[in-house]
Protein backbone atom coordinates (compact mmCIF):
# COMPACT_ATOMS: atom_id res chain seq x y z
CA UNK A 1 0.00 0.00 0.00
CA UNK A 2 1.33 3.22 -0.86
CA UNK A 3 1.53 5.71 0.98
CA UNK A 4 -0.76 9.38 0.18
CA UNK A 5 0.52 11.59 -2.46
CA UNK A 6 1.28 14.16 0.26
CA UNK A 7 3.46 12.66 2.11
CA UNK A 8 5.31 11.87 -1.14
CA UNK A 9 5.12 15.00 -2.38
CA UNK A 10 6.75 16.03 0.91
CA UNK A 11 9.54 13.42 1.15
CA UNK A 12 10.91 14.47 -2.70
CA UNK A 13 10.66 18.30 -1.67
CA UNK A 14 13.14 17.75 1.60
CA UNK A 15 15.11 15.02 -0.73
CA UNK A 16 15.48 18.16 -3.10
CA UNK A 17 16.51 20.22 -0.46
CA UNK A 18 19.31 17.63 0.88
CA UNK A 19 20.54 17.39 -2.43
CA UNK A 20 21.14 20.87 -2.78
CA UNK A 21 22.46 21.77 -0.22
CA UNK A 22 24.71 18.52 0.20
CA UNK A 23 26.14 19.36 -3.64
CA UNK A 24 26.35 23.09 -2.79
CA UNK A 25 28.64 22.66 0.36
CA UNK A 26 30.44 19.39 -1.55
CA UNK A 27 31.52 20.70 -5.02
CA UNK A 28 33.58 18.00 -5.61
CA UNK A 29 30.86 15.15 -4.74
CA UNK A 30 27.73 15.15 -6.33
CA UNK A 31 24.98 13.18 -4.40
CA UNK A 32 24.00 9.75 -6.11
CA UNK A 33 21.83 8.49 -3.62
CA UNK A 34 19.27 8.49 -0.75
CA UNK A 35 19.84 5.70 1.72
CA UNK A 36 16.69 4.95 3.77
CA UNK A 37 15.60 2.35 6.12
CA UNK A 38 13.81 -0.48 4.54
CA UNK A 39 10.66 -0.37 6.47
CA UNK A 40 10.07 3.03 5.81
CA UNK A 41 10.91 1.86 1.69
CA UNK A 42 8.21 -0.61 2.19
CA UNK A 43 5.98 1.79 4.36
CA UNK A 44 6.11 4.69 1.71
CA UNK A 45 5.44 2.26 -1.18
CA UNK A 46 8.64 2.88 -2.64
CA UNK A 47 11.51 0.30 -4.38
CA UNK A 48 15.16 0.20 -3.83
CA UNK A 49 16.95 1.09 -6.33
CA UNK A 50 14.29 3.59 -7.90
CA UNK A 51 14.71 6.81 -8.68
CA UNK A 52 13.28 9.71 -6.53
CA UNK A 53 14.87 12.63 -8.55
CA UNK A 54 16.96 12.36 -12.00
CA UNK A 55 20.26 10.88 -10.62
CA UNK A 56 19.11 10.66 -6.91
CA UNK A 57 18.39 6.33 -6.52
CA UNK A 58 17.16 4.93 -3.42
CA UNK A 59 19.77 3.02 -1.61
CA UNK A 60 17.73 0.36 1.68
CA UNK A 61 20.13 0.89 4.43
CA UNK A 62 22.01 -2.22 5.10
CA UNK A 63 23.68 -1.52 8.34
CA UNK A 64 21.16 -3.21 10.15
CA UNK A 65 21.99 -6.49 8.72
CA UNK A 66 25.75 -6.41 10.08
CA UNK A 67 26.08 -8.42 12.73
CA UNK A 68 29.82 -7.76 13.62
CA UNK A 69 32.22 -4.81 12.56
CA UNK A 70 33.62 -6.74 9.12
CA UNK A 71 30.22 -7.45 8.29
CA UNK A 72 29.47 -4.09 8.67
CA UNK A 73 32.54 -2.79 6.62
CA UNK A 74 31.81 -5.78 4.05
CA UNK A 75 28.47 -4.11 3.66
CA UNK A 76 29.88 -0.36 3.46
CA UNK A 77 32.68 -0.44 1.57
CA UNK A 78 31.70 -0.89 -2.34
CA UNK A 79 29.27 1.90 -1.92
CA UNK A 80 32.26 4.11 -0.61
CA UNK A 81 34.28 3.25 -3.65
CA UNK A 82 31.62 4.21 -5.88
């Protein structure tokens, strides 16, 4: 079930905002990416991997999978190299 257009509408206005102002204090890092937890994915009728904005792709937040440290950095580290 997704979730009411307004609180879409609502999430992509503040994800425009972050973007911004992320790019605008950043200049040599341009955002990619929203992470977000993946009940609130599943809450908002969303999909990983879609695209919010032109660019801007939602990324689940895996950190709550890691178990240990190296699981965590296992997890982490390709999307740092990116």
């Amino acid at each position: 079930m997704a979730a009411d257009t307004g609180k879409i509408a609502k999430l992509l206005k503040l994800v425009a905002q972050g973007v911004a102002a992320h790019d605008r204090e950043n200049p040599g890092h341009h955002t990619w990416g929203i992470g977000m937890a993946y009940f609130d994915i599943e809450r908002l009728g969303l999909e990983e991997g879609e695209e919010l904005l032109p660019g801007i792709v939602l990324q689940g937040e895996q950190v709550a999978k890691a178990k240990t440290v190296d699981e965590l950095l296992k997890l982490v580290r390709p999307k740092l190299a990116a």
